[in-house]
Protein backbone atom coordinates (compact mmCIF):
# COMPACT_ATOMS: atom_id res chain seq x y z
CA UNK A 1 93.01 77.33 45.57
CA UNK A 2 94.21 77.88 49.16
CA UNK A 3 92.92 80.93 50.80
CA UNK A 4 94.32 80.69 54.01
CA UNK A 5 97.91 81.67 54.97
CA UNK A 6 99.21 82.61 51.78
CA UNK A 7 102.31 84.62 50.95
CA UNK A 8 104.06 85.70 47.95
CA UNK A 9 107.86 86.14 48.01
CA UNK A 10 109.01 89.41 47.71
CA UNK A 11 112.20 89.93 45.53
CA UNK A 12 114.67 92.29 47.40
CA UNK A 13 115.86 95.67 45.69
CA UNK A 14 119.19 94.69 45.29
CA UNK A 15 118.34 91.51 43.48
CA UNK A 16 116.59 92.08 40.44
CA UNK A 17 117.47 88.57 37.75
CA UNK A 18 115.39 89.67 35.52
CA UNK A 19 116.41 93.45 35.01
CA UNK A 20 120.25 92.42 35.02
CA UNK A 21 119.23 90.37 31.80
CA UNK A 22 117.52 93.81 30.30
CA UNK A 23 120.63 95.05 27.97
CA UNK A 24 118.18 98.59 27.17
CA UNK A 25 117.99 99.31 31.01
CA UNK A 26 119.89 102.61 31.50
CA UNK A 27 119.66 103.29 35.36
CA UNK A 28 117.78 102.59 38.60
CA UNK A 29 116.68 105.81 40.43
CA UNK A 30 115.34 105.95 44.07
CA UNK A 31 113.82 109.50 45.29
CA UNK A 32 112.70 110.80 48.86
CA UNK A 33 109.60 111.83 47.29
CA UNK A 34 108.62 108.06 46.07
CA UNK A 35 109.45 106.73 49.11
CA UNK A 36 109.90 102.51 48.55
CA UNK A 37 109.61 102.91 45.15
CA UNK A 38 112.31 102.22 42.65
CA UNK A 39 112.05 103.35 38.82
CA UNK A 40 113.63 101.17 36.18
CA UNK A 41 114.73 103.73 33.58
CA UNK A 42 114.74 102.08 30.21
CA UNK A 43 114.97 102.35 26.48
CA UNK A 44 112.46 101.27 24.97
CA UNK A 45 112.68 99.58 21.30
CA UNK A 46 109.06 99.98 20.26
CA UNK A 47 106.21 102.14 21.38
CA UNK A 48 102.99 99.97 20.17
CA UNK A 49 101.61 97.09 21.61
CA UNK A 50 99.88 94.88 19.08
CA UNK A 51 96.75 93.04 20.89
CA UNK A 52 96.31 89.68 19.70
CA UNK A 53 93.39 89.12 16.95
CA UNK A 54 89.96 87.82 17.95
CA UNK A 55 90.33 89.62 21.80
CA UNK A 56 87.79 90.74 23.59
CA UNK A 57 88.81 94.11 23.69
CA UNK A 58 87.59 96.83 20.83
CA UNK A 59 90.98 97.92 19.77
CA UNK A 60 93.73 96.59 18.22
CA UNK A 61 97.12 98.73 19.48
CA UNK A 62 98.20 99.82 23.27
CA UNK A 63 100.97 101.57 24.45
CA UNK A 64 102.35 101.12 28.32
CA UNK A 65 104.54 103.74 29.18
CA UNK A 66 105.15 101.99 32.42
CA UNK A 67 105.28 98.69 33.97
CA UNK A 68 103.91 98.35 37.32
CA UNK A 69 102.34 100.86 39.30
CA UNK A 70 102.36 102.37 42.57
CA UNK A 71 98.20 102.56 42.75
CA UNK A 72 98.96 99.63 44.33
CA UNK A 73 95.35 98.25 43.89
CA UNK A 74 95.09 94.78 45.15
CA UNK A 75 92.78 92.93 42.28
CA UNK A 76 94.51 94.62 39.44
CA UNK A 77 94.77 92.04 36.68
CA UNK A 78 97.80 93.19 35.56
CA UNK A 79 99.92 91.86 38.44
CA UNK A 80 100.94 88.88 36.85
CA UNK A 81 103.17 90.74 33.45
CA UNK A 82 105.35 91.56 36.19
CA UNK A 83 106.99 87.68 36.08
CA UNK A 84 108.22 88.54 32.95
CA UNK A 85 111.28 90.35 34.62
CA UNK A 86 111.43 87.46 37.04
CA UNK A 87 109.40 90.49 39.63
CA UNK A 88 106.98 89.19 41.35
CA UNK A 89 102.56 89.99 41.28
CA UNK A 90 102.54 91.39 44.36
CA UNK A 91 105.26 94.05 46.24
CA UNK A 92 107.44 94.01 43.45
CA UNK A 93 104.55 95.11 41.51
CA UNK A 94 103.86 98.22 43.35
CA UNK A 95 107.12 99.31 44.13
CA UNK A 96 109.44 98.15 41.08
CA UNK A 97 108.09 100.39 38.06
CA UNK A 98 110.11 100.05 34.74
CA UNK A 99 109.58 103.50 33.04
CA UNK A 100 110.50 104.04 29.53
CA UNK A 101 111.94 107.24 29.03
CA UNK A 102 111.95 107.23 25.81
CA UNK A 103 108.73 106.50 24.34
CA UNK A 104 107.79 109.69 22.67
CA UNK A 105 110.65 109.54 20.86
CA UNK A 106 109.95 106.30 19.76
CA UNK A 107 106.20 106.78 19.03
CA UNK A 108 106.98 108.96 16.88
CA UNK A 109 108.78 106.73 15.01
CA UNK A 110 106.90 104.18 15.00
CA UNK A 111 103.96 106.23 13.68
CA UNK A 112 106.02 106.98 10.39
CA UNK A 113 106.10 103.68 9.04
CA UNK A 114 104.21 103.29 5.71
CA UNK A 115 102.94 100.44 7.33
CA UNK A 116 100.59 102.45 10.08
CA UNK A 117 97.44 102.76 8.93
CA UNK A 118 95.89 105.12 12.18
CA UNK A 119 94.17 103.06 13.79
CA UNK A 120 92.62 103.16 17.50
CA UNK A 121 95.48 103.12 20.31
CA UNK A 122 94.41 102.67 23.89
CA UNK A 123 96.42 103.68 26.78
CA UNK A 124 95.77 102.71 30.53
CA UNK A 125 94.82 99.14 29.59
CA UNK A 126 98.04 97.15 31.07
CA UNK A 127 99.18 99.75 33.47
CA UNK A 128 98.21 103.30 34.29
CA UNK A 129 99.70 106.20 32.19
CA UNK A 130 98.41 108.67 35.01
CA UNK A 131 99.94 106.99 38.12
CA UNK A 132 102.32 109.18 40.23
CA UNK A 133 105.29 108.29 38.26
CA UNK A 134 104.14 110.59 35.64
CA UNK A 135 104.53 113.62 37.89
CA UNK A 136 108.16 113.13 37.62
CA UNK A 137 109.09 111.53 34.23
CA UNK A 138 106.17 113.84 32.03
CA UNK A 139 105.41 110.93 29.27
CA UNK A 140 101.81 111.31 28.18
CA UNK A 141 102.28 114.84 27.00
CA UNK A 142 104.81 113.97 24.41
CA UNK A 143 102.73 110.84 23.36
CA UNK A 144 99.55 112.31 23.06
CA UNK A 145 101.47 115.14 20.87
CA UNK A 146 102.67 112.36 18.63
CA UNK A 147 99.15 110.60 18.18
CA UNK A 148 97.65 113.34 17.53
CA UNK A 149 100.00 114.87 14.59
CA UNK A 150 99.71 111.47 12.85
CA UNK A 151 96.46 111.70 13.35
CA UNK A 152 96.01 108.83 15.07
CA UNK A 153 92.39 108.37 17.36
CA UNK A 154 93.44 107.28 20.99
CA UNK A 155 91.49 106.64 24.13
CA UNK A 156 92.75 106.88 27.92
CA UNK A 157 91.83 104.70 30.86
CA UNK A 158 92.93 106.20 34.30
CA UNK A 159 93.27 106.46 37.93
CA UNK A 160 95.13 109.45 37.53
CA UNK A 161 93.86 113.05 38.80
CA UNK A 162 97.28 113.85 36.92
CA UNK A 163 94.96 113.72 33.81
CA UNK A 164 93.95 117.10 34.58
CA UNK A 165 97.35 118.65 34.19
CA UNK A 166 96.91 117.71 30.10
CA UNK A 167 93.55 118.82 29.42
CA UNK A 168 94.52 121.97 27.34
CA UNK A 169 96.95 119.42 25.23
CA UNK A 170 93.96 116.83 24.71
CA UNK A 171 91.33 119.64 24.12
CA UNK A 172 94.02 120.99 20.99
CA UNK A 173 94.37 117.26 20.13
CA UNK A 174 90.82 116.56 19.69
CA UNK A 175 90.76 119.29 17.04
CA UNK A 176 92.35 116.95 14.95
CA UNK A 177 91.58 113.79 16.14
CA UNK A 178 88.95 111.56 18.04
CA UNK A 179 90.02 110.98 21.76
CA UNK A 180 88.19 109.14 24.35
CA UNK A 181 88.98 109.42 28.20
CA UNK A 182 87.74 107.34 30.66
CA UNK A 183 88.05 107.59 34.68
CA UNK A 184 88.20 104.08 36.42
CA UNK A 185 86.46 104.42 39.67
CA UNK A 186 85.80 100.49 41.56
CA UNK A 187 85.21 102.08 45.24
CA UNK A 188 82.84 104.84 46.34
CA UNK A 189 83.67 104.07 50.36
CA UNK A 190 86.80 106.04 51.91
CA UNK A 191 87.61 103.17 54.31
CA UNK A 192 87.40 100.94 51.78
CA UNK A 193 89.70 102.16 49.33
CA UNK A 194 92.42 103.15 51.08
CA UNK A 195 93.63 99.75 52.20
CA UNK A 196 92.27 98.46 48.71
CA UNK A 197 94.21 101.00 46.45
CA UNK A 198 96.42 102.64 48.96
CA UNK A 199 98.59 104.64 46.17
CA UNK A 200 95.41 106.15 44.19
CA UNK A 201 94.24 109.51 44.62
CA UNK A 202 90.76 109.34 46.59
CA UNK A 203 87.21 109.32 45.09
CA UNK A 204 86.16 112.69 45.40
CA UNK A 205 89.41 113.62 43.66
CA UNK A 206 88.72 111.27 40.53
CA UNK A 207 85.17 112.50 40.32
CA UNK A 208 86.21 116.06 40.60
CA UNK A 209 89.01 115.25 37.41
CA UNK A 210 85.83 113.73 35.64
CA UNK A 211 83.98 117.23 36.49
CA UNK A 212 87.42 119.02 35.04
CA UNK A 213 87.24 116.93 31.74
CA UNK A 214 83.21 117.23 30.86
CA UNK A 215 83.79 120.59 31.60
CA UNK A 216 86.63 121.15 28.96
CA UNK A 217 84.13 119.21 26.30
CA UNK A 218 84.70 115.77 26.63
CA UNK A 219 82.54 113.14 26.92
CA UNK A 220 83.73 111.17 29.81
CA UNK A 221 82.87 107.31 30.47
CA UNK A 222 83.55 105.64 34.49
CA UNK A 223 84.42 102.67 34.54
CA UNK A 224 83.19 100.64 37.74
CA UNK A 225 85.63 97.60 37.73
CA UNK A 226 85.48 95.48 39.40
CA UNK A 227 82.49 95.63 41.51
CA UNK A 228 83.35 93.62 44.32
CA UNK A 229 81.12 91.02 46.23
CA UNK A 230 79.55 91.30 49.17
CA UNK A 231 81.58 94.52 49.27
CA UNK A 232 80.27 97.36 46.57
CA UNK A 233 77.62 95.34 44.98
CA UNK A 234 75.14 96.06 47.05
CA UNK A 235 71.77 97.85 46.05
CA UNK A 236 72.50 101.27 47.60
CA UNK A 237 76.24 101.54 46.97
CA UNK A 238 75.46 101.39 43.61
CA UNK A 239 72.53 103.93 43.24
CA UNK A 240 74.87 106.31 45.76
CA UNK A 241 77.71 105.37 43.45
CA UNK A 242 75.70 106.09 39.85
CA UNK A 243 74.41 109.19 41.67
CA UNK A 244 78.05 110.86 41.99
CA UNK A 245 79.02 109.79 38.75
CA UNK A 246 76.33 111.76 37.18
CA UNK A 247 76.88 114.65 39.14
CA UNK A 248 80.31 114.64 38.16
CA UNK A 249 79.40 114.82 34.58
CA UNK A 250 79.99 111.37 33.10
CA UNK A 251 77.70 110.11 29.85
CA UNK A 252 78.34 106.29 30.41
CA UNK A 253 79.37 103.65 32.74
CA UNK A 254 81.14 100.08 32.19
CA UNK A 255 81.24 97.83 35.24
CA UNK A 256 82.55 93.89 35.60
CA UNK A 257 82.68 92.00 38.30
CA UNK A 258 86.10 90.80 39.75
CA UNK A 259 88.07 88.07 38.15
CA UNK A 260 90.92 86.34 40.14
CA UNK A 261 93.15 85.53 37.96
CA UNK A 262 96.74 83.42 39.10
CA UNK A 263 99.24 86.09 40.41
CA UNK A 264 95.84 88.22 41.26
CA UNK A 265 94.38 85.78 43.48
CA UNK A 266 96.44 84.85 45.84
CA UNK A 267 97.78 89.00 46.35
CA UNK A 268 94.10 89.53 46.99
CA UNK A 269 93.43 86.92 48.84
CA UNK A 270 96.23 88.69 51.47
CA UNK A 271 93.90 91.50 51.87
CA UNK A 272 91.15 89.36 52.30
CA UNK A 273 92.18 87.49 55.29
CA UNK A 274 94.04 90.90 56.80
CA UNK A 275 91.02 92.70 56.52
CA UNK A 276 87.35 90.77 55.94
CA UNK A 277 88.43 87.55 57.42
CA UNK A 278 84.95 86.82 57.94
CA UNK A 279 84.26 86.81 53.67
CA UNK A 280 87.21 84.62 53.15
CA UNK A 281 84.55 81.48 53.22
CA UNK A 282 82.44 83.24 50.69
CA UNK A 283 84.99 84.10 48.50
CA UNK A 284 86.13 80.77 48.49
CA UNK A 285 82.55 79.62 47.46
CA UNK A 286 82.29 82.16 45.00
CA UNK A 287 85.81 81.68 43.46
CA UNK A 288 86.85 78.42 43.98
CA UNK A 289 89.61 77.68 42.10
CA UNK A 290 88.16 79.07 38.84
CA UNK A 291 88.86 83.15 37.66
CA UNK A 292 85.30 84.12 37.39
CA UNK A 293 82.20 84.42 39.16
CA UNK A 294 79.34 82.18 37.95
CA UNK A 295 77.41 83.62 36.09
CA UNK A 296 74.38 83.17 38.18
CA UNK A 297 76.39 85.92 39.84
CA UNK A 298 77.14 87.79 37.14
CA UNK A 299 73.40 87.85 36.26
CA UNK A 300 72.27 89.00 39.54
CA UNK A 301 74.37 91.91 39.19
CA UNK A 302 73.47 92.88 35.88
CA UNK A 303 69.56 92.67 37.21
CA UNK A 304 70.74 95.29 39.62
CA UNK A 305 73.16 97.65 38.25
CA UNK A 306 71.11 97.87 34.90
CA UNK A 307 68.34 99.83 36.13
CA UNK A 308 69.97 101.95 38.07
CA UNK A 309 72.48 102.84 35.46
CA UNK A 310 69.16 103.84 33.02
CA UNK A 311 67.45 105.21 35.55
CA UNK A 312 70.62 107.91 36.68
CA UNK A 313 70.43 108.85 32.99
CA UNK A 314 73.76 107.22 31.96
CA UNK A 315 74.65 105.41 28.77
CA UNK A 316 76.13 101.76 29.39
CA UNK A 317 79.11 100.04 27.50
CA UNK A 318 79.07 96.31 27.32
CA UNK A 319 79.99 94.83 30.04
CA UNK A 320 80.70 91.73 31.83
CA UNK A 321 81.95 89.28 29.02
CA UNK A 322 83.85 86.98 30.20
CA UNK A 323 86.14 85.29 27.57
CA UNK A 324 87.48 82.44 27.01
CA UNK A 325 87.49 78.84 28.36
CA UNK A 326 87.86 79.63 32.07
CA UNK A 327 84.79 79.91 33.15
CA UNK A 328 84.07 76.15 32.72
CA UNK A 329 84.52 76.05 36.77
CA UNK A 330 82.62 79.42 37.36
CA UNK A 331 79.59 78.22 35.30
CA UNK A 332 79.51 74.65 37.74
CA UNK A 333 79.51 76.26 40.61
CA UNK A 334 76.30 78.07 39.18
CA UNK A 335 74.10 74.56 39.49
CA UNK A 336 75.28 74.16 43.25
CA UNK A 337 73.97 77.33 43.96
CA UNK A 338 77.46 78.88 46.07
CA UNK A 339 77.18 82.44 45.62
CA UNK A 340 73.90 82.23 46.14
CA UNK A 341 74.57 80.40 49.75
CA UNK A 342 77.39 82.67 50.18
CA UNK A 343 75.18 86.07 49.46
CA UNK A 344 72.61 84.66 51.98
CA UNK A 345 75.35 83.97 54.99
CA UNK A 346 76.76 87.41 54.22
CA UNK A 347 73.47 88.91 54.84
CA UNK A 348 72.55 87.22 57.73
CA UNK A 349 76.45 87.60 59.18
CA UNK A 350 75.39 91.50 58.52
CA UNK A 351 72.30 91.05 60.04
CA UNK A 352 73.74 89.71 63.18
CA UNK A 353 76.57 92.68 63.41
CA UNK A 354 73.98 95.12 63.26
CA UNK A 355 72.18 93.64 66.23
CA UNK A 356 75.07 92.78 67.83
CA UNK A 357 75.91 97.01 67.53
CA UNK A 358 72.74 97.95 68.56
CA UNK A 359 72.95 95.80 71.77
CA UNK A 360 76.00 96.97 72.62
CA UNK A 361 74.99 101.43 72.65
CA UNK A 362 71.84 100.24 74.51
CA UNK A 363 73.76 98.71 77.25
CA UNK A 364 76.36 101.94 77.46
CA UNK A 365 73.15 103.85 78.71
């Protein structure tokens, strides 16, 4: 896996192959107020997502109201479903969102069949139900109406402080059925996250929805993914991250560390050399051309984040699985030892900036 110089194409507006093939696609709609974003009206067929059998993942329905998002966020593994409209991972990704107008209506539907037998649908696990989109095209309140008439238990991972806007619909919903909501929250520095997820709404503003939703009697879970290396994994960020959570009101954290998957990598990798050229090396160490961190890593982090989870009073979800057969390469790196060569140079390349700071204000006086 090249780290260096890397590009991905970016498909222009006006050619879109694989939307011209889309015979449901009503319209394409450009507005001031999403500036460089284009929405791909559409009607959709079918509402719920059936997740393969034997996953990792503790449900067994989705629904994706949208495809794409403007977050933005640079590691999101969902970059790559893009190529199935011939879009590309990477700027088509964050500015080409297919939005399907119709999916209430078609929800509803779906929920009718004999067939359904009410079991656990998860939203915000492909694409996020919450991003700014929804300001405009109103979705989730007509879905969340339909789950919860059919009585249907639902769960909703988001980004979103637009959450907030259908608390008084979930609290009525959770009358009648079981709802979990979940905030994802990877970046407790400012700096940090707003050239990593440049579209989301800030921190503070995510914690402060959290706040909104324990508040209104939910019990509210953060997820920290991914934790990022040599980046947010260090010892303080956490404890200063864990802290804030619990202020806000949360009852349990999930964290992973970042997988690189094709489509994912080589978008992040971008940022990487834009912005922390000097962790490009380690990264490549780290990575190499696998997905995963070894799990040497992944250990390390768990001896870390585990305590201070328990110790900040917070419940943990399992966390850190890493399925499948791709982390063949991530577990050889383990016996060579990389990330823990790579941990050691970023450390000392910290050391050295801090001395290198210091020398520099002494001399101004």
């Amino acid at each position: 896996m090249r780290w260096e110089g890397q590009a991905l194409e970016a498909t222009e507006p006006d050619t879109l192959p694989g939307l011209a093939k889309i015979s449901n696609l009503i319209r394409s709609v450009q507005t001031p107020e999403f500036a460089g974003v284009t929405f791909h009206e559409v009607a959709a067929k079918s509402a719920l997502n059936k997740v393969p059998a034997g996953g990792p993942v503790p449900f067994g329905w989705t629904i994706n109201p949208y495809r794409g998002c403007s977050h933005a966020c640079v590691y999101c593994f969902a970059r790559p479903s893009h190529r199935y409209l011939e879009l590309d991972a990477g700027t088509d990704f964050d500015t080409q969102v297919i939005v399907k107008v119709n999916v209430a209506e078609v929800l509803r539907r779906d929920l009718a069949r004999p067939s359904w037998a009410g079991e656990h649908v998860a939203l915000g696990t492909n694409t996020d139900p919450y991003q700014r989109a929804e300001g405009r095209y109103r979705l989730m309140p007509g879905i969340i109406s339909a789950l919860a008439e059919a009585r249907t238990p639902f769960s909703i991972l988001t980004k979103g402080t637009l959450l907030r806007r259908d608390l008084p619909l979930l609290v009525d919903a959770a009358r009648s059925v079981d709802i979990q909501l979940a905030m994802s929250i990877a970046i407790f520095d400012d700096d940090l996250q707003s050239t990593m997820e440049p579209g989301t709404p800030t921190t503070a503003a995510r914690l402060s929805t959290v706040a909104a939703a324990a508040d209104a009697g939910f019990r509210v879970s953060v997820f920290m993914m991914p934790i990022l290396p040599f980046l947010t994994d260090g010892e303080a960020h956490l404890d200063a991250a864990l802290a804030r959570i619990k202020a806000a009101g949360a009852t349990q954290v999930t964290y992973s560390s970042l997988h690189l998957r094709p489509g994912v990598k080589e978008w992040f990798a971008r940022w990487l050399n834009t912005y922390r050229p000097d962790l490009t090396p380690r990264y490549r160490r780290l990575y190499g051309d696998g997905a995963y961190a070894p799990k040497d890593y992944r250990r390390h982090l768990a001896s870390v984040i585990r305590p201070l989870i328990a110790a900040h009073g917070l419940a943990q979800a399992e966390a850190d699985a890493v399925p499948g057969s791709g982390t063949a390469r991530a577990e050889a790196r383990d016996g060579n030892g990389e990330w823990r060569r790579a941990r050691v140079a970023s450390q000392a390349q910290a050391a050295m900036q801090v001395q290198a700071a210091a020398a520099s204000e002494s001399a101004l006086f």
